[in-house]
Protein backbone atom coordinates (compact mmCIF):
# COMPACT_ATOMS: atom_id res chain seq x y z
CA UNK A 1 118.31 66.47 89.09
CA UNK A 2 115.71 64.06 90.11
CA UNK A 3 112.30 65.41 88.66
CA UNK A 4 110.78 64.89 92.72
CA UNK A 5 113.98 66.71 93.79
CA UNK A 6 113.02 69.58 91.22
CA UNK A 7 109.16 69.16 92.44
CA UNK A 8 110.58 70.01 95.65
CA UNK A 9 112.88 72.78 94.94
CA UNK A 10 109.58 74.18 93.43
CA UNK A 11 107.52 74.18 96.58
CA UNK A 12 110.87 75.37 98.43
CA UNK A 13 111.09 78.74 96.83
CA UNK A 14 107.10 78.95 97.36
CA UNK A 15 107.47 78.62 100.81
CA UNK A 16 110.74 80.97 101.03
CA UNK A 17 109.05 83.52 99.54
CA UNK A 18 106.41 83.51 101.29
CA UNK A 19 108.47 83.76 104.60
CA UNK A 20 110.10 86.91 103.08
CA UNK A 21 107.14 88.71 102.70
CA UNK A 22 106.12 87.98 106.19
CA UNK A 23 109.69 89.22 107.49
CA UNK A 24 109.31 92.57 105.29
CA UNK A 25 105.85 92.85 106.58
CA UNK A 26 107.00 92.68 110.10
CA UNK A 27 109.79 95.20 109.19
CA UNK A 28 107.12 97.87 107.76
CA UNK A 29 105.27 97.19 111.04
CA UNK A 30 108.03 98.22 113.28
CA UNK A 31 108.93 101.00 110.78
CA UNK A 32 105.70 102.53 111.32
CA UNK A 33 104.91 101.65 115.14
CA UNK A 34 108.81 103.39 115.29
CA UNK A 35 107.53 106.37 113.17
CA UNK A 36 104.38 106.85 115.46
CA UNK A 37 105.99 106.54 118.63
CA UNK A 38 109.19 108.43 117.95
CA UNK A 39 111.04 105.11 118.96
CA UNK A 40 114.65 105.63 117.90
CA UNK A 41 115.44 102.39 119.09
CA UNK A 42 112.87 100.42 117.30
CA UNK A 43 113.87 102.90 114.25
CA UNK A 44 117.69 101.57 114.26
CA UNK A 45 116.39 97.85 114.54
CA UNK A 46 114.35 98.21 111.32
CA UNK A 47 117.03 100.04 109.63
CA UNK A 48 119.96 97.10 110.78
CA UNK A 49 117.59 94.56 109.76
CA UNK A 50 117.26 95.82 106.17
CA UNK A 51 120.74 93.36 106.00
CA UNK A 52 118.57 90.12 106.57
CA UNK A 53 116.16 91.01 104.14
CA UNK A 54 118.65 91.87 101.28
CA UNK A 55 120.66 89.11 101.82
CA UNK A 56 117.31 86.48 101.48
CA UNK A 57 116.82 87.92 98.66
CA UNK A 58 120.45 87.49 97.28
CA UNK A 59 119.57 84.27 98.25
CA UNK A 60 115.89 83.36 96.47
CA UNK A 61 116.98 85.26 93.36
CA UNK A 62 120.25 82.73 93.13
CA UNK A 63 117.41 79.59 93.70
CA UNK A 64 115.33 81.23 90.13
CA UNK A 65 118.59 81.57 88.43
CA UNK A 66 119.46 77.76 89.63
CA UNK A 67 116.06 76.51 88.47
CA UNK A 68 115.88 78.71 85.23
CA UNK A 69 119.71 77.17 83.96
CA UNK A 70 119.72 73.98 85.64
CA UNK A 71 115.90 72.28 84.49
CA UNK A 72 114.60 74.72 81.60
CA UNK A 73 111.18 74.60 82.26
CA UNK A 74 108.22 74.96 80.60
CA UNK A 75 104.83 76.53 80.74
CA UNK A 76 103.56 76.65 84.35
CA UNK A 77 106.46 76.34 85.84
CA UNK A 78 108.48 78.48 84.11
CA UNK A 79 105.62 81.32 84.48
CA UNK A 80 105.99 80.59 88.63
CA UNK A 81 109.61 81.13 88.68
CA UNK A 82 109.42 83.89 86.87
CA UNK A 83 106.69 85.24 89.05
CA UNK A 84 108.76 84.34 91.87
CA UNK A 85 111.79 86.36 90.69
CA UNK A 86 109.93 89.62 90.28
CA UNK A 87 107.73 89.06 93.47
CA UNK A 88 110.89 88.94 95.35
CA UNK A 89 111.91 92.28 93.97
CA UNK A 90 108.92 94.11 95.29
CA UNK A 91 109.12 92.34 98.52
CA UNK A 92 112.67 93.74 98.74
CA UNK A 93 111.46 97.14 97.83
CA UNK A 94 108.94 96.83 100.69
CA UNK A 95 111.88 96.46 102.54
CA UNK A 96 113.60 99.25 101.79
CA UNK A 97 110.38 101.07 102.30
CA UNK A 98 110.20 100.35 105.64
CA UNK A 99 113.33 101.41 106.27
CA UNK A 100 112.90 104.78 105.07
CA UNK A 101 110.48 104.92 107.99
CA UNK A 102 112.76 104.31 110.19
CA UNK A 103 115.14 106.95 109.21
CA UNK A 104 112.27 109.44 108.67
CA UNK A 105 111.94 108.81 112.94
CA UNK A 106 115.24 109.91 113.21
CA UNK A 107 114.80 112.90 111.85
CA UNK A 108 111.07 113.50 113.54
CA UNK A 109 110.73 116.73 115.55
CA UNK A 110 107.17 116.25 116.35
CA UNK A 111 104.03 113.88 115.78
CA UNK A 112 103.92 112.64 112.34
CA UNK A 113 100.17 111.99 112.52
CA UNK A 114 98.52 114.68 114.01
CA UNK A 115 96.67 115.92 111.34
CA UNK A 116 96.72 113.11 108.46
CA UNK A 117 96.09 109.08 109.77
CA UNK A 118 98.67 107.37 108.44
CA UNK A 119 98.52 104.43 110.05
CA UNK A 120 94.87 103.48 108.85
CA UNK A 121 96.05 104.20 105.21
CA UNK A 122 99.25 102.05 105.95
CA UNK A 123 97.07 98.96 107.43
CA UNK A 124 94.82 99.14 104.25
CA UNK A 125 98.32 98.59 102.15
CA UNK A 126 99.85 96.12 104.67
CA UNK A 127 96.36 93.73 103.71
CA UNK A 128 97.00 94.36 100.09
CA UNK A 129 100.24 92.88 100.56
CA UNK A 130 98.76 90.07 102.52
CA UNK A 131 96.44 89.22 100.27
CA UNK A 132 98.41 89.42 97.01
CA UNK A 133 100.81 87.15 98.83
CA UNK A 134 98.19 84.60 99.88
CA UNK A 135 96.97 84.90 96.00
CA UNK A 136 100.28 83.86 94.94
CA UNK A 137 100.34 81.14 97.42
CA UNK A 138 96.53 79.90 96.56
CA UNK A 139 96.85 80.88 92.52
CA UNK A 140 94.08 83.18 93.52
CA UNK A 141 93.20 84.60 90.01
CA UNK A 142 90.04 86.33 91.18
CA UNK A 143 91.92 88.00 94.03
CA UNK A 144 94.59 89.88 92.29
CA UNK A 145 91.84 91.99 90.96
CA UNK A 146 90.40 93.22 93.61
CA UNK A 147 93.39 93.90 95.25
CA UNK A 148 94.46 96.35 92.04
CA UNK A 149 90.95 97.98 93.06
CA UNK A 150 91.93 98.60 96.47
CA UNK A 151 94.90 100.82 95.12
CA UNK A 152 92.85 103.19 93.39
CA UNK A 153 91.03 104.09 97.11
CA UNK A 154 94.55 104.05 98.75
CA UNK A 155 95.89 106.24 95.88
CA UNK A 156 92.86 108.81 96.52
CA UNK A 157 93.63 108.70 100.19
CA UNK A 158 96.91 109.67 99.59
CA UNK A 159 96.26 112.13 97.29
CA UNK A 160 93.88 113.79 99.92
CA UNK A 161 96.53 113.40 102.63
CA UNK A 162 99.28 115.27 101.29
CA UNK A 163 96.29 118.05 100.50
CA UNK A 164 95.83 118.18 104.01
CA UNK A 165 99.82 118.09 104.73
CA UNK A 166 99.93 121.35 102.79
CA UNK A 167 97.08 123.18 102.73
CA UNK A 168 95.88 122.86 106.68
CA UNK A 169 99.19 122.06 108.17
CA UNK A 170 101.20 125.24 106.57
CA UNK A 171 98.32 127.67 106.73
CA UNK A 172 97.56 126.70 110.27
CA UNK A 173 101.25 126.72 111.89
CA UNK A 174 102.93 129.80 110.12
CA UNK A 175 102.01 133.01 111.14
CA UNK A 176 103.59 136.48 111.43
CA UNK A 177 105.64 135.93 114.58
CA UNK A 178 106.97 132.24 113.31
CA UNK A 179 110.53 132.63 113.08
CA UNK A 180 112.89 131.69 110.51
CA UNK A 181 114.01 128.84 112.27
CA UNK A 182 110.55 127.68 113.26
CA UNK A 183 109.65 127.82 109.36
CA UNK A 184 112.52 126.22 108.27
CA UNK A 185 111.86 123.25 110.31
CA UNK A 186 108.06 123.13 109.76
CA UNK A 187 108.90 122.28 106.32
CA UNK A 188 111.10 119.70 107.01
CA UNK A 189 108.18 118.30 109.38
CA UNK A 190 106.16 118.74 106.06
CA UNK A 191 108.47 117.01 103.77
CA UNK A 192 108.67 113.94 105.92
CA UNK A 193 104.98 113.72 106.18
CA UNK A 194 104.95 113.68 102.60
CA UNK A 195 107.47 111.57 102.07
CA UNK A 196 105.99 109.43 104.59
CA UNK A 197 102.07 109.36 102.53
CA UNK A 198 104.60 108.75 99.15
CA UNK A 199 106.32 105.50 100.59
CA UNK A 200 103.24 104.03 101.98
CA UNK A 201 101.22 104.65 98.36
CA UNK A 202 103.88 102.51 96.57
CA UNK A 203 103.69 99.85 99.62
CA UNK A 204 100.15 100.00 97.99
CA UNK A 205 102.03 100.03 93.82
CA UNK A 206 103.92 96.63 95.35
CA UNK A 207 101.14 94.50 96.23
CA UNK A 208 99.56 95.78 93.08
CA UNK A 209 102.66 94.29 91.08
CA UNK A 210 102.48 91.26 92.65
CA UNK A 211 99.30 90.48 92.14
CA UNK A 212 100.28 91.12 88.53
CA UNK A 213 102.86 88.77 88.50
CA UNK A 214 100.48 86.11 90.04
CA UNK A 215 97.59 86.80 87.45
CA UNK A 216 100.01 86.46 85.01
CA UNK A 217 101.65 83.03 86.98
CA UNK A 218 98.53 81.68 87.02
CA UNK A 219 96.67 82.43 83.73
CA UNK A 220 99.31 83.49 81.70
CA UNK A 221 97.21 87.10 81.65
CA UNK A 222 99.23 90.28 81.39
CA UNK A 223 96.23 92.12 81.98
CA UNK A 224 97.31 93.94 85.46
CA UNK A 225 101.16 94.11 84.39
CA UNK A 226 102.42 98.09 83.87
């Protein structure tokens, strides 16, 4: 292969997986405008869609295999593809992240953010992933730290959401003339809520690996890789 071919190829895969994380991004979007509205319909798009996103990844992880086998490269290179092929994974993950959401709106019997905001926790992670992504794209060094900052605040805000889930939602709701029926399906409205806080922390644990991967792309530092 012609080295400009393989220059090309190079910038290719940039640019493809950059338009991943912008179509998982606009899945977890849906997932949780679905979520908050109770819209089943937007729910069963995000869920059907999960397809695309798998299969682009099939594809992008074939392209680092092809350019790992076919040109053996060295130093810089070799650190992006490698970067590349983990990236991918967590954008995928993302994916399947946002799916959950829309499942977890099939199974909603009431609001899901009534009493814990969600959504501004969930914007603060969809940035991360933004800018880890835009680090990757720029070789931001400086950037991937500060986004691995960012997840300690969004991990405290979880933590003190799925307090609130427990503590104020149960004591408040159950009393001595809630049935057994009305129990049993508070706690399933309490288990989604959780699981709901839980999926958008490791949105959060995502960006935080890819910035990771980019640090390490970028200056060869494994400093923010765990």
């Amino acid at each position: 292969m012609p080295r400009e071919s393989y220059q090309e190829r190079l910038e290719t895969l940039r640019e493809d997986v950059l338009y991943m994380s912008e179509l998982v991004l606009d899945r977890l979007r849906m997932g949780l405008s679905a979520l908050e509205q109770k819209d089943e319909a937007q729910a069963w798009e995000v869920i059907e869609g999960d397809g695309e996103v798998n299969e682009l990844y099939l594809e992008l992880e074939q392209d680092c295999i092809d350019l790992l086998a076919l040109q053996q490269p060295v130093a810089s290179d070799l650190r992006f593809i490698a970067a590349s092929f983990k990236i991918i994974t967590d954008l995928e993950r993302i994916g399947d992240l946002a799916t959950n959401l829309g499942e977890y709106t099939l199974e909603a019997e009431r609001d899901v953010f009534p009493e814990v905001d969600i959504r501004e926790v969930a914007e603060v992670v969809i940035e991360m992933v933004e800018d880890a992504m835009d680090a990757y794209d720029r070789e931001d060094a400086e950037a991937c730290y500060v986004i691995a900052e960012t997840d300690d605040e969004v991990d405290a805000r979880c933590e003190s959401a799925s307090e609130t889930v427990v503590r104020d939602l149960i004591e408040r709701e159950i009393d001595a003339d809630s049935s057994d029926e009305d129990i049993e399906q508070l706690m399933a409205d309490v288990s989604r809520l959780l699981l709901t806080v839980r999926d958008v922390e490791r949105v959060g644990d995502h960006a935080v690996n890819i910035a990771a991967r980019t640090l390490y792309m970028v200056e060869n530092d494994d400093d923010l890789i765990y």
